[in-house]
PDB file of N, CA and C in Angstrom:
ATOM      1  N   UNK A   1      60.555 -90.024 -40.603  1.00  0.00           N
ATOM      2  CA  UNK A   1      61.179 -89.553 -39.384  1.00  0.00           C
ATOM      3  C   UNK A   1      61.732 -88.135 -39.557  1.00  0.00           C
ATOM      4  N   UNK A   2      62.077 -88.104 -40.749  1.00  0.00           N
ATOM      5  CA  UNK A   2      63.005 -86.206 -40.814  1.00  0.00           C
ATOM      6  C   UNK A   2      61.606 -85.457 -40.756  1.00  0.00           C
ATOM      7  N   UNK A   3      60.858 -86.384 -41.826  1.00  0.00           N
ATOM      8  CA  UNK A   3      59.835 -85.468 -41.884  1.00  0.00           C
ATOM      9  C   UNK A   3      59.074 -84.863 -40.553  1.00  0.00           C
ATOM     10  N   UNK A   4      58.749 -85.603 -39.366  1.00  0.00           N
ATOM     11  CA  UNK A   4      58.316 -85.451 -38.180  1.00  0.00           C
ATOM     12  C   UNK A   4      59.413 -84.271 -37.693  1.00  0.00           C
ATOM     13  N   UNK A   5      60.647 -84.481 -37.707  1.00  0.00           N
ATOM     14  CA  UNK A   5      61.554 -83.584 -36.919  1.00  0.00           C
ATOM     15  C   UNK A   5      62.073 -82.044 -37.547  1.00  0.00           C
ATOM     16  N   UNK A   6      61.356 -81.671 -38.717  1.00  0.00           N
ATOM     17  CA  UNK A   6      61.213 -80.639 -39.487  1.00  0.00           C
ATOM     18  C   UNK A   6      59.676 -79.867 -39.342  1.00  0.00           C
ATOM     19  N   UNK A   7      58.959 -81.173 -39.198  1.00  0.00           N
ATOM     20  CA  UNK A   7      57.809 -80.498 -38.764  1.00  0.00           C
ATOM     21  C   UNK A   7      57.591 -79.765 -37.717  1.00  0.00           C
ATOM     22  N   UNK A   8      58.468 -80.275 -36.017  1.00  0.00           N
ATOM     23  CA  UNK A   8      58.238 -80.576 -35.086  1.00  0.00           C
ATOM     24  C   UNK A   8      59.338 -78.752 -35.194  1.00  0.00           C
ATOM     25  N   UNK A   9      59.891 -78.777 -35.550  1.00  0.00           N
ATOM     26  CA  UNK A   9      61.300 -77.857 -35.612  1.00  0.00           C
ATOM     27  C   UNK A   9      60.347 -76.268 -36.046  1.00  0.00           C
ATOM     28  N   UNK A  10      59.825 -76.951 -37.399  1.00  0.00           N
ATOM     29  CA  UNK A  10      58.673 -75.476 -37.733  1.00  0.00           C
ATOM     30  C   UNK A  10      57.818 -74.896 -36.569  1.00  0.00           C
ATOM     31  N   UNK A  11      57.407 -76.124 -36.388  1.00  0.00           N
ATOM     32  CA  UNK A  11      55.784 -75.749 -35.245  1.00  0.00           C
ATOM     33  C   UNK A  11      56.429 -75.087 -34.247  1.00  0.00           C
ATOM     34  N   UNK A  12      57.867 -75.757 -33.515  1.00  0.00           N
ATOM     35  CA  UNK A  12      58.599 -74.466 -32.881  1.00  0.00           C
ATOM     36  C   UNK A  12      58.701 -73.658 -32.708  1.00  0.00           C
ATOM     37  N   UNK A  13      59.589 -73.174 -34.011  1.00  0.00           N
ATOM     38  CA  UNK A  13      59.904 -72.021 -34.355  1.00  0.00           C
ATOM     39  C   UNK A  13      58.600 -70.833 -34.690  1.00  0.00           C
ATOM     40  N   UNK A  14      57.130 -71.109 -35.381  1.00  0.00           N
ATOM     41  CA  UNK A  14      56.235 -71.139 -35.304  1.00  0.00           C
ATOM     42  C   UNK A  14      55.676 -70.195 -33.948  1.00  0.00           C
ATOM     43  N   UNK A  15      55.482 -71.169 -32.847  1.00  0.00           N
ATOM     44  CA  UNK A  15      55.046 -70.828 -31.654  1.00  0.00           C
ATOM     45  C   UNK A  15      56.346 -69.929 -30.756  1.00  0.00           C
ATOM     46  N   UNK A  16      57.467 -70.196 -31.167  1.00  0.00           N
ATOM     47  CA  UNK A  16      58.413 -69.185 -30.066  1.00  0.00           C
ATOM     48  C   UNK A  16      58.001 -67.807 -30.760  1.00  0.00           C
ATOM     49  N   UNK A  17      57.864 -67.276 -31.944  1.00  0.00           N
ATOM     50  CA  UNK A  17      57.476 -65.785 -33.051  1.00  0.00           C
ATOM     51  C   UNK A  17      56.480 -65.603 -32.543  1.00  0.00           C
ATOM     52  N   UNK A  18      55.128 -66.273 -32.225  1.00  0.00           N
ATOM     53  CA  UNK A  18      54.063 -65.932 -32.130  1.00  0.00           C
ATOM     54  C   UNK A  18      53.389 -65.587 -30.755  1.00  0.00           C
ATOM     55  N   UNK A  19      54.511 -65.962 -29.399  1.00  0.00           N
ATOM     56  CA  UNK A  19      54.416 -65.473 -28.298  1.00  0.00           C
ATOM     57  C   UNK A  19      55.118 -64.277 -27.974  1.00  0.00           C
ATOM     58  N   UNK A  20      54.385 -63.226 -27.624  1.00  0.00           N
ATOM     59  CA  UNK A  20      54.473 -61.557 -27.179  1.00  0.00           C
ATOM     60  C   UNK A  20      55.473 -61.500 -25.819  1.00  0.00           C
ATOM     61  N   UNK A  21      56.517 -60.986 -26.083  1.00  0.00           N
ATOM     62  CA  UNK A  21      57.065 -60.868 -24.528  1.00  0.00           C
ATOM     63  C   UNK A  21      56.270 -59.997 -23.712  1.00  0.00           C
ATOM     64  N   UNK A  22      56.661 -60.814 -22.394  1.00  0.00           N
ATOM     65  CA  UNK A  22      55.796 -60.378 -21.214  1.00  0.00           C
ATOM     66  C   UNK A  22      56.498 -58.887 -20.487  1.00  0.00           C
ATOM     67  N   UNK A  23      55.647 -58.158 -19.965  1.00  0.00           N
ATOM     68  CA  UNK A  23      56.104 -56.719 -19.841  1.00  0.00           C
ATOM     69  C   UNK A  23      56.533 -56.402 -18.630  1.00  0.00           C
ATOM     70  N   UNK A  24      56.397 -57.354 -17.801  1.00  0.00           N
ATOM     71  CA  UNK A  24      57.433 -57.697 -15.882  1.00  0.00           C
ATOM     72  C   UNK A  24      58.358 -56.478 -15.718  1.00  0.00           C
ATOM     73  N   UNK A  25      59.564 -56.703 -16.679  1.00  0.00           N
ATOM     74  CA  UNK A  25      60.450 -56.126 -16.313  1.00  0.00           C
ATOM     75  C   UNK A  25      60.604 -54.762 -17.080  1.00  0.00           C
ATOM     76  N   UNK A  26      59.675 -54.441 -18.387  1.00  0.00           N
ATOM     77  CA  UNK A  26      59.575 -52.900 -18.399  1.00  0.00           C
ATOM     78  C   UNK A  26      58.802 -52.406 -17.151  1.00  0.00           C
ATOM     79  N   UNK A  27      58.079 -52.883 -16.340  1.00  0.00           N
ATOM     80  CA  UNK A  27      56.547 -51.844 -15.737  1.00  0.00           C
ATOM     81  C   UNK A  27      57.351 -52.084 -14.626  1.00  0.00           C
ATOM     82  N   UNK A  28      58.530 -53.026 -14.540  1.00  0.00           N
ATOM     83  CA  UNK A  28      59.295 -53.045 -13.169  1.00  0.00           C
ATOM     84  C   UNK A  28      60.203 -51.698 -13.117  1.00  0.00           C
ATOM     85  N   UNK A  29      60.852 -51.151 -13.861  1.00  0.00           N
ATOM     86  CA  UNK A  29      61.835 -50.120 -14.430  1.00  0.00           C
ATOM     87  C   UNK A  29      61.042 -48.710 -14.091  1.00  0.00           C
ATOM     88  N   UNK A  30      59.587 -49.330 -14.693  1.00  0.00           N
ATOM     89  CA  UNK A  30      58.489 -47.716 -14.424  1.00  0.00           C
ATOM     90  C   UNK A  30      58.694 -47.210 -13.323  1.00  0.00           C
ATOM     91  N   UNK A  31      58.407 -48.588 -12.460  1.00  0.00           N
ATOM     92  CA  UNK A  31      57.898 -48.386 -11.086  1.00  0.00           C
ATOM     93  C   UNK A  31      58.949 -47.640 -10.145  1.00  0.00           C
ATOM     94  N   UNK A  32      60.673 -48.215 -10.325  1.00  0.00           N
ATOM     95  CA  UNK A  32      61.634 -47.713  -9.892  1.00  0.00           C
ATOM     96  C   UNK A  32      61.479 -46.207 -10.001  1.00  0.00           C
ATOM     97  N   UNK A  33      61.635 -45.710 -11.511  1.00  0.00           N
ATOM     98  CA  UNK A  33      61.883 -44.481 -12.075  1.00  0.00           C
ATOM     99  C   UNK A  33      60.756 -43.678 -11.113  1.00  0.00           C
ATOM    100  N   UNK A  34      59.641 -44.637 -10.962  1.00  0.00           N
ATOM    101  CA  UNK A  34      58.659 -43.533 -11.134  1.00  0.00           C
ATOM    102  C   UNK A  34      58.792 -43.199  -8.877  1.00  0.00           C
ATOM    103  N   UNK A  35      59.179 -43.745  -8.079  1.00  0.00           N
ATOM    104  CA  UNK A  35      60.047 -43.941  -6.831  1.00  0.00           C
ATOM    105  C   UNK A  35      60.756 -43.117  -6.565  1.00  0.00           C
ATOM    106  N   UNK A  36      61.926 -42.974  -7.778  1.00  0.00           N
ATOM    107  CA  UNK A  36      63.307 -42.214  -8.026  1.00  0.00           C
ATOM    108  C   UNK A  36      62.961 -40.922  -8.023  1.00  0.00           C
ATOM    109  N   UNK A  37      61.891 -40.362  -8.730  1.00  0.00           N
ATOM    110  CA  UNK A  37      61.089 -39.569  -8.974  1.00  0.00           C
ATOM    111  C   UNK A  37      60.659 -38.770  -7.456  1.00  0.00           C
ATOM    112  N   UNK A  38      59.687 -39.336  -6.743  1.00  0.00           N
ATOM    113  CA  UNK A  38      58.970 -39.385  -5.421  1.00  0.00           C
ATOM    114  C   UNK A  38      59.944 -38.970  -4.367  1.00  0.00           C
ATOM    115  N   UNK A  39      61.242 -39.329  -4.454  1.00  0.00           N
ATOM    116  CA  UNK A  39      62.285 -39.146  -3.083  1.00  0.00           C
ATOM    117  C   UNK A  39      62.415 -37.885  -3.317  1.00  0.00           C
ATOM    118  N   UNK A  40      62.531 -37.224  -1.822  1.00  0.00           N
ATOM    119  CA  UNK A  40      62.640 -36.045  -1.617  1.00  0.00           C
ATOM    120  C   UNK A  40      64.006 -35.860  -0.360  1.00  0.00           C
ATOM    121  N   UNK A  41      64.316 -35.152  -0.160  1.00  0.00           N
ATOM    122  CA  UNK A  41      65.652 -35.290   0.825  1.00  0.00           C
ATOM    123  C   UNK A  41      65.587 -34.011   1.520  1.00  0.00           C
ATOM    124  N   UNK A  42      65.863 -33.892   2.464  1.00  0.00           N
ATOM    125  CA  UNK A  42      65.717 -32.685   3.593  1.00  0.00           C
ATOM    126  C   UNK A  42      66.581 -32.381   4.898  1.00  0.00           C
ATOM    127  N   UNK A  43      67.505 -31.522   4.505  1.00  0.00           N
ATOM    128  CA  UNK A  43      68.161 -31.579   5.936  1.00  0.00           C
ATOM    129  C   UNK A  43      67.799 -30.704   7.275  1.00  0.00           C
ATOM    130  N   UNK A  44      67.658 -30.967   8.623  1.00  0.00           N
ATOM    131  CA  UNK A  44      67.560 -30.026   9.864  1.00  0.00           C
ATOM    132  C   UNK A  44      68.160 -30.526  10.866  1.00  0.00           C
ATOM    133  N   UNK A  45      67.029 -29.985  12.574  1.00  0.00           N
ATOM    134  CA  UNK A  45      67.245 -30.511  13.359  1.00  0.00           C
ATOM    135  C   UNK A  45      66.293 -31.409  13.639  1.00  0.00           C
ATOM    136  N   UNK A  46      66.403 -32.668  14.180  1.00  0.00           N
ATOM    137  CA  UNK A  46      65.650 -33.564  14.891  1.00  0.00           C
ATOM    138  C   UNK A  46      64.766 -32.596  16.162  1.00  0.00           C
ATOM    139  N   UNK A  47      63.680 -32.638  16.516  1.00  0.00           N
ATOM    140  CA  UNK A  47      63.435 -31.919  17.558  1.00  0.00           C
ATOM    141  C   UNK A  47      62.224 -32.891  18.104  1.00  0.00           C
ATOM    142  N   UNK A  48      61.568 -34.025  17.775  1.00  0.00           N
ATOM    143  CA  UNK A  48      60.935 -34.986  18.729  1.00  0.00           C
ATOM    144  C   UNK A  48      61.158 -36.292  17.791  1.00  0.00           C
ATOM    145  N   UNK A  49      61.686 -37.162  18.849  1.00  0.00           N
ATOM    146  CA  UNK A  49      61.191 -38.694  18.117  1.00  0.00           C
ATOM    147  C   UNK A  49      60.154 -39.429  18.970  1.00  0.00           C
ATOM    148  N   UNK A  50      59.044 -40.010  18.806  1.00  0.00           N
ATOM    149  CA  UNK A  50      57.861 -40.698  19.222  1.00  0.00           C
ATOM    150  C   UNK A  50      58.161 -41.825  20.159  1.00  0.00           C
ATOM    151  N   UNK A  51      57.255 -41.839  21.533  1.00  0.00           N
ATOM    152  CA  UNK A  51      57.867 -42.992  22.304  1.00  0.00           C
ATOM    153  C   UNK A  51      57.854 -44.832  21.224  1.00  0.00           C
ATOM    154  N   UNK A  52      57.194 -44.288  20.634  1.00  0.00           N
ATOM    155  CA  UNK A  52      57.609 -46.060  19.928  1.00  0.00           C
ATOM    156  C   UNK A  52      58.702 -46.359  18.224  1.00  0.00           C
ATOM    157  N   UNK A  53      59.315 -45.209  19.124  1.00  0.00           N
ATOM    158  CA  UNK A  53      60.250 -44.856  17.888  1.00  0.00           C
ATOM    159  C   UNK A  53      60.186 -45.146  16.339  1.00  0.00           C
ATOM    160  N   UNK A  54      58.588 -44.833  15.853  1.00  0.00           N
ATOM    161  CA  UNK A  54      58.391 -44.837  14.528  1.00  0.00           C
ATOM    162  C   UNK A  54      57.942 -43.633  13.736  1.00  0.00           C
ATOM    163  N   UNK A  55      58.009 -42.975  14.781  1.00  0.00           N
ATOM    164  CA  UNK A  55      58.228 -41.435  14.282  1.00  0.00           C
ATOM    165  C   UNK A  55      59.289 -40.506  14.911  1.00  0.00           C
ATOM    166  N   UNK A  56      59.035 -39.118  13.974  1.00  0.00           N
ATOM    167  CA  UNK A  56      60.429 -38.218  14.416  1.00  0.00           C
ATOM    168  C   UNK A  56      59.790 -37.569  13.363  1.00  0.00           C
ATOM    169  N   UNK A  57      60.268 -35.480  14.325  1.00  0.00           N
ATOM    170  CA  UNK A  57      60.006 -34.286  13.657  1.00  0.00           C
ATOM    171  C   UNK A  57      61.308 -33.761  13.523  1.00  0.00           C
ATOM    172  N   UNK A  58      60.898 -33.270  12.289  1.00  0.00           N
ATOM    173  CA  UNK A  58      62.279 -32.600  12.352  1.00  0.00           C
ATOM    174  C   UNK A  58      62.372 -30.880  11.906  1.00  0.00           C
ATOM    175  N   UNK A  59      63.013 -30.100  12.210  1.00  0.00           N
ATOM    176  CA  UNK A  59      63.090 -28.739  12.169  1.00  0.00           C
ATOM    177  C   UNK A  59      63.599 -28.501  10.936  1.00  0.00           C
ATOM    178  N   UNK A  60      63.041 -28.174   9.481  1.00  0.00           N
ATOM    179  CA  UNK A  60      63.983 -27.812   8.463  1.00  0.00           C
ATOM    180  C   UNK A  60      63.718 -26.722   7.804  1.00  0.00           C
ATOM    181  N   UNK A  61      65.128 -25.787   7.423  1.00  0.00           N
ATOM    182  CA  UNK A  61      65.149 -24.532   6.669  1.00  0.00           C
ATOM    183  C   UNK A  61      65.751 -24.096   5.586  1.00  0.00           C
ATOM    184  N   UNK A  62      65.236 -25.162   4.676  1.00  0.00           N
ATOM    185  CA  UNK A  62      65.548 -25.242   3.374  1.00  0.00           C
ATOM    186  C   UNK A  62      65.379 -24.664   2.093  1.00  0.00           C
ATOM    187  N   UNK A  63      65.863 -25.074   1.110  1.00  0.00           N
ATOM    188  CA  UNK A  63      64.479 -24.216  -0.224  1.00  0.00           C
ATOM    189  C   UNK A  63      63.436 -24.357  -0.337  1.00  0.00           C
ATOM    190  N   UNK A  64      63.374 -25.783  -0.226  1.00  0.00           N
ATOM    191  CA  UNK A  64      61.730 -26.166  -1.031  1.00  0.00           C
ATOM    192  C   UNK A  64      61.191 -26.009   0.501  1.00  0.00           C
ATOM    193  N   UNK A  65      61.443 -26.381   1.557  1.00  0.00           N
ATOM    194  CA  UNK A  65      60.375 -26.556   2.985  1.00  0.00           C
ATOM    195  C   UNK A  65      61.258 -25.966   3.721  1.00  0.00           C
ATOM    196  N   UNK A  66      60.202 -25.437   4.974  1.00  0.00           N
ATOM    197  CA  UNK A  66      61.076 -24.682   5.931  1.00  0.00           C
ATOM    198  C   UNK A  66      59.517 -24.893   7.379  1.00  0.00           C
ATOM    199  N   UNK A  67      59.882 -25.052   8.354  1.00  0.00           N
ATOM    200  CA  UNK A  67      59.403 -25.376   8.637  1.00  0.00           C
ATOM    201  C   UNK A  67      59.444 -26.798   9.929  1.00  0.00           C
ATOM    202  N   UNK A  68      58.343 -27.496  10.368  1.00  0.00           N
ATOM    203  CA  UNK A  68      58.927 -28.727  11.396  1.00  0.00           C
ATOM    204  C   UNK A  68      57.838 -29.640  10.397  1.00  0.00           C
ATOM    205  N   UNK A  69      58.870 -30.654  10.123  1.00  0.00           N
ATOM    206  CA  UNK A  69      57.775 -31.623   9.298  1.00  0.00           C
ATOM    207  C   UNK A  69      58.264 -33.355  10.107  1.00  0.00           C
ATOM    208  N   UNK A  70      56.889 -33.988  10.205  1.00  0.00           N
ATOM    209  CA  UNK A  70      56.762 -35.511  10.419  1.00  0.00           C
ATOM    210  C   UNK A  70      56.690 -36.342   9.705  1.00  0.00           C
ATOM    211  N   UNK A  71      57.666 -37.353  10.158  1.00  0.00           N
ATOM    212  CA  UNK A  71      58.216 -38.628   9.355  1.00  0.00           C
ATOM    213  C   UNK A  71      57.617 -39.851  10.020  1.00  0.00           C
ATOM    214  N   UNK A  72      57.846 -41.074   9.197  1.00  0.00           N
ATOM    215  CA  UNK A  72      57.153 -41.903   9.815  1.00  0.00           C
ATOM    216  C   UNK A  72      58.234 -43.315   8.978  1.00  0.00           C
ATOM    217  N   UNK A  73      58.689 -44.000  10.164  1.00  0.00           N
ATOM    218  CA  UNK A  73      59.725 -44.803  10.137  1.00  0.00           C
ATOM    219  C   UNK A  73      58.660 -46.364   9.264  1.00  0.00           C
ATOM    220  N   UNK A  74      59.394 -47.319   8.376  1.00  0.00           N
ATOM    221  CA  UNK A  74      58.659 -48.975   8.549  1.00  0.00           C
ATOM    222  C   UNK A  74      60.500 -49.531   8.571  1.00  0.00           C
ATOM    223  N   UNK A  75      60.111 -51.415   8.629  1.00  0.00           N
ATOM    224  CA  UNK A  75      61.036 -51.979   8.752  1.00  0.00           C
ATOM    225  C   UNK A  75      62.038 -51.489   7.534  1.00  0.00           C
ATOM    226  N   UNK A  76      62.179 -51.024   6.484  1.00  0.00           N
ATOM    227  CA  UNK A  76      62.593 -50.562   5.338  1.00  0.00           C
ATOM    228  C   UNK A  76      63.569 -49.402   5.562  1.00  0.00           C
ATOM    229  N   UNK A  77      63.202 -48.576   6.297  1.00  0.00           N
ATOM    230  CA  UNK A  77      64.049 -47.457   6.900  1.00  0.00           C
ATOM    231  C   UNK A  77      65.421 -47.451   7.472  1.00  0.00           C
ATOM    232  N   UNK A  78      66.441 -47.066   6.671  1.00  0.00           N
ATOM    233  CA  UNK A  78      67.751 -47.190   7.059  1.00  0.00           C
ATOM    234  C   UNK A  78      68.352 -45.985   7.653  1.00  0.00           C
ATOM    235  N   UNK A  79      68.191 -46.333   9.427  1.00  0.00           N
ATOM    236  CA  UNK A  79      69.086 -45.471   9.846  1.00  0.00           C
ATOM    237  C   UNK A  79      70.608 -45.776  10.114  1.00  0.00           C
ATOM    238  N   UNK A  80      71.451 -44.780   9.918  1.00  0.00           N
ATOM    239  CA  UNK A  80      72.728 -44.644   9.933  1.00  0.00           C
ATOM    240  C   UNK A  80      73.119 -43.754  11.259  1.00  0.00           C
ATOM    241  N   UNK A  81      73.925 -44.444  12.374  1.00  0.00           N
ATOM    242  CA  UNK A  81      74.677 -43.848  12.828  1.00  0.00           C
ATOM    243  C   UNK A  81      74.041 -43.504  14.238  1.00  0.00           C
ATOM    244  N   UNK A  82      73.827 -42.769  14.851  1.00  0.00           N
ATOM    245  CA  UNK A  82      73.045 -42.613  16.120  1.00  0.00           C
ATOM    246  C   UNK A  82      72.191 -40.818  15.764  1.00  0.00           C
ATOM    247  N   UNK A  83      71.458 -41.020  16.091  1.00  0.00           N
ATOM    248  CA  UNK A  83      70.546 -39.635  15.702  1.00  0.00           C
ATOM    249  C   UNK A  83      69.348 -39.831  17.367  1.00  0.00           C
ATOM    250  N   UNK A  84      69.298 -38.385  17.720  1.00  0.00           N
ATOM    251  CA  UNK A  84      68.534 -38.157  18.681  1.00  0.00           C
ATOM    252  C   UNK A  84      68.310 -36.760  18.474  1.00  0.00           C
ATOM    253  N   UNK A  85      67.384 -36.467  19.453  1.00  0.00           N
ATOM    254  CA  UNK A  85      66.712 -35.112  19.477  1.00  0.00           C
ATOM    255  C   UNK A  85      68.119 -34.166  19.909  1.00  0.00           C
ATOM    256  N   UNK A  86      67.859 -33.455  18.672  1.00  0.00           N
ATOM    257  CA  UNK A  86      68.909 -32.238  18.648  1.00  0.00           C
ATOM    258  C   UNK A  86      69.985 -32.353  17.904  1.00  0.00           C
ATOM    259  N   UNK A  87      69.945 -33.638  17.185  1.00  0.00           N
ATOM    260  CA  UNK A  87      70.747 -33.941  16.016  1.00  0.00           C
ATOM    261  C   UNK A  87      70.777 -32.923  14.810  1.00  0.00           C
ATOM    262  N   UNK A  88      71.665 -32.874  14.052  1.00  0.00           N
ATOM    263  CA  UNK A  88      71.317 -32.233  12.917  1.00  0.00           C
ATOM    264  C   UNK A  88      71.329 -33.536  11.942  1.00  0.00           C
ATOM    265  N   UNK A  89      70.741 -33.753  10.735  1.00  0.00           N
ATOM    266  CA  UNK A  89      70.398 -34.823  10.184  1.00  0.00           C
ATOM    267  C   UNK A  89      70.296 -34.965   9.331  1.00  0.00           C
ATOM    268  N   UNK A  90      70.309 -35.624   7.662  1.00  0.00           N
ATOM    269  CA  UNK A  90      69.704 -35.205   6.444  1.00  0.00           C
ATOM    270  C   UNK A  90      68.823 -36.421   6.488  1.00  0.00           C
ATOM    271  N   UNK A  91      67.910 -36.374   5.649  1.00  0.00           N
ATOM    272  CA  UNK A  91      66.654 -37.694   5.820  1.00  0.00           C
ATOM    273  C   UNK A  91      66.339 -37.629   4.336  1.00  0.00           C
ATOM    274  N   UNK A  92      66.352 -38.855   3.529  1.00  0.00           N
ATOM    275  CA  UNK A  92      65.449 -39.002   2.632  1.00  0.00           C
ATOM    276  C   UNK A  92      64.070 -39.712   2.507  1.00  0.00           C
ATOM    277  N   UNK A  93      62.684 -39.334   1.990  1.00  0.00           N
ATOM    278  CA  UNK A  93      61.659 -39.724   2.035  1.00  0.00           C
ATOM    279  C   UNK A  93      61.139 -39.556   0.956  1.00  0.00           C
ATOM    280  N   UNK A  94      59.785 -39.830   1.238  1.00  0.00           N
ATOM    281  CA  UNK A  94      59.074 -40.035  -0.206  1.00  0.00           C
ATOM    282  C   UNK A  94      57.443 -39.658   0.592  1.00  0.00           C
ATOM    283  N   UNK A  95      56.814 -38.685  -0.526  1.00  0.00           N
ATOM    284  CA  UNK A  95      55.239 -38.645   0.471  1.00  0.00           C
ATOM    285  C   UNK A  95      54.163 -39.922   0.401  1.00  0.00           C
ATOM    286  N   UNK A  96      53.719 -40.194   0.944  1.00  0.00           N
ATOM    287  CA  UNK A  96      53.008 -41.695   0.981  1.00  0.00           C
ATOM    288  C   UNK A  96      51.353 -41.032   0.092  1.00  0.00           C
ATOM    289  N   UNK A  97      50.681 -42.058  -0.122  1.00  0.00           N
ATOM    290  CA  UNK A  97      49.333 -41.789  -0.637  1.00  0.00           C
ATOM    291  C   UNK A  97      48.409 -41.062   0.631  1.00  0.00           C
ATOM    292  N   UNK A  98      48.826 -42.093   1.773  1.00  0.00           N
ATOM    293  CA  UNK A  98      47.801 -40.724   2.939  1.00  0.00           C
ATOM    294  C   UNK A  98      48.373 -39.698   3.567  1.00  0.00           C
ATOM    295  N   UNK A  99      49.188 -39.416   2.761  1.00  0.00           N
ATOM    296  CA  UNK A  99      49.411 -37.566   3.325  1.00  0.00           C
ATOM    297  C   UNK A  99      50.819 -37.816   4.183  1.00  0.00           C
ATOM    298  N   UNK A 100      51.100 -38.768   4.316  1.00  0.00           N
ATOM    299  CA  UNK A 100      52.264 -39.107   5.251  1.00  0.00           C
ATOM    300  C   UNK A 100      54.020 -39.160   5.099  1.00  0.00           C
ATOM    301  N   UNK A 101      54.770 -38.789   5.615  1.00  0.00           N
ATOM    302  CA  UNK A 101      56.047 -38.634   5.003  1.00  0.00           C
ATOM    303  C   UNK A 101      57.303 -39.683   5.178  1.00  0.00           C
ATOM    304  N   UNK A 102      57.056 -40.958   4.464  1.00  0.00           N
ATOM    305  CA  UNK A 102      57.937 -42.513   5.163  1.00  0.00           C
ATOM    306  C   UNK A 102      59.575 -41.861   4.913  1.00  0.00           C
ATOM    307  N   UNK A 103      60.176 -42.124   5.856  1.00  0.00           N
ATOM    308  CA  UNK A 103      61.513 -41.760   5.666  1.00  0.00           C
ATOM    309  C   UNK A 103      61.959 -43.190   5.139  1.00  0.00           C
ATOM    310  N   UNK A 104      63.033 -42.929   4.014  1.00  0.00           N
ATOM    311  CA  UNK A 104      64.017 -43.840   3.900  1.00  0.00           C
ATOM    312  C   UNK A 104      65.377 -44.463   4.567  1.00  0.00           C
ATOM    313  N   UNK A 105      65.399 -43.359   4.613  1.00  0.00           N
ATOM    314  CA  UNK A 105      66.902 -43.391   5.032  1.00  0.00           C
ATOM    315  C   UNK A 105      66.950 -42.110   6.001  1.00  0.00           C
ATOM    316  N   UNK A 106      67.539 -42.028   7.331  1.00  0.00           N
ATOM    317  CA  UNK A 106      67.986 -40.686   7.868  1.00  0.00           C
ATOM    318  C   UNK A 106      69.703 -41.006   8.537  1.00  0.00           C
ATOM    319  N   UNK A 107      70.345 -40.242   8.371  1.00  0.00           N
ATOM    320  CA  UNK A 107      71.988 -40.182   9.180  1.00  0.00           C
ATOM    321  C   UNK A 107      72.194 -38.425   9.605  1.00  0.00           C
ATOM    322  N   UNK A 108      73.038 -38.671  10.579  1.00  0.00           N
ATOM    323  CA  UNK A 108      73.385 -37.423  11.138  1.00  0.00           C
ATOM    324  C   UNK A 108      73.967 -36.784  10.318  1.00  0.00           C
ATOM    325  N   UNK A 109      74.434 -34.989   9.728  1.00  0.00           N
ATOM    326  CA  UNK A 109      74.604 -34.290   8.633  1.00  0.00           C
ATOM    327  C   UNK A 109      76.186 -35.138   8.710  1.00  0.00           C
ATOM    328  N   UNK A 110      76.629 -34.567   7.979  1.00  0.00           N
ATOM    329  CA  UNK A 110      77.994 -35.282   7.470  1.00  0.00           C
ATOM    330  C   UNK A 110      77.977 -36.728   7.440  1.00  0.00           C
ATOM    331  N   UNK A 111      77.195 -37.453   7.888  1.00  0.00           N
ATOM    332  CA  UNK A 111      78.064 -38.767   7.645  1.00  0.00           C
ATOM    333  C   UNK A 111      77.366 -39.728   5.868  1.00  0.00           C
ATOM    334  N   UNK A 112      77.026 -38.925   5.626  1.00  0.00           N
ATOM    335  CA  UNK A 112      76.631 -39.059   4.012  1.00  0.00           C
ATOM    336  C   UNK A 112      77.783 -39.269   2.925  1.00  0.00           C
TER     337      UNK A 112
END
């Protein structure tokens, strides 16, 4: 009987050493960083939002862009506060794979 429960104890210990942890939660960390990375932030004026309110241009004259650039809202998008055309605004986004600019987050300037 010990003998079985020494055996049983090895073969254990055995098989827990010889299984590789699984890599989930490093390539999960990548993925964040690599996101964290991608956000871009931009402040202007609002100057059109789209009748099905999943888009909005906005007027910005910044460092990196200057210029009127289009955003494009999903359920994910946290707006703050009330924003309409002629708002001033800061917006964070990220550029999408088809050329497109998903906002994250937009609030009117100051309320950040």
């Amino acid at each position: 009987m010990i003998q079985k429960v020494l055996f049983s104890a090895s073969l254990g210990c055995f098989l827990l050493l010889g299984v590789p942890p699984r890599a989930g939660p490093a390539s999960l960390q990548s993925q964040s960083k690599q996101r964290a990375d991608q956000t871009k932030s931009v402040s202007g004026k609002v100057t059109s939002i789209g009748n099905d309110k999943t888009t909005f241009s906005m007027e910005v004259n910044g460092d990196d862009s200057k210029g009127t650039i289009q955003f494009v809202l999903d359920k994910n998008t946290q707006v703050e506060g009330r924003v309409a055309v002629g708002t001033d605004a800061v917006v964070q986004y990220q550029p999408t794979d088809d050329g497109k600019n998903l906002a994250l987050s937009i609030a009117p300037q100051g309320s950040q």
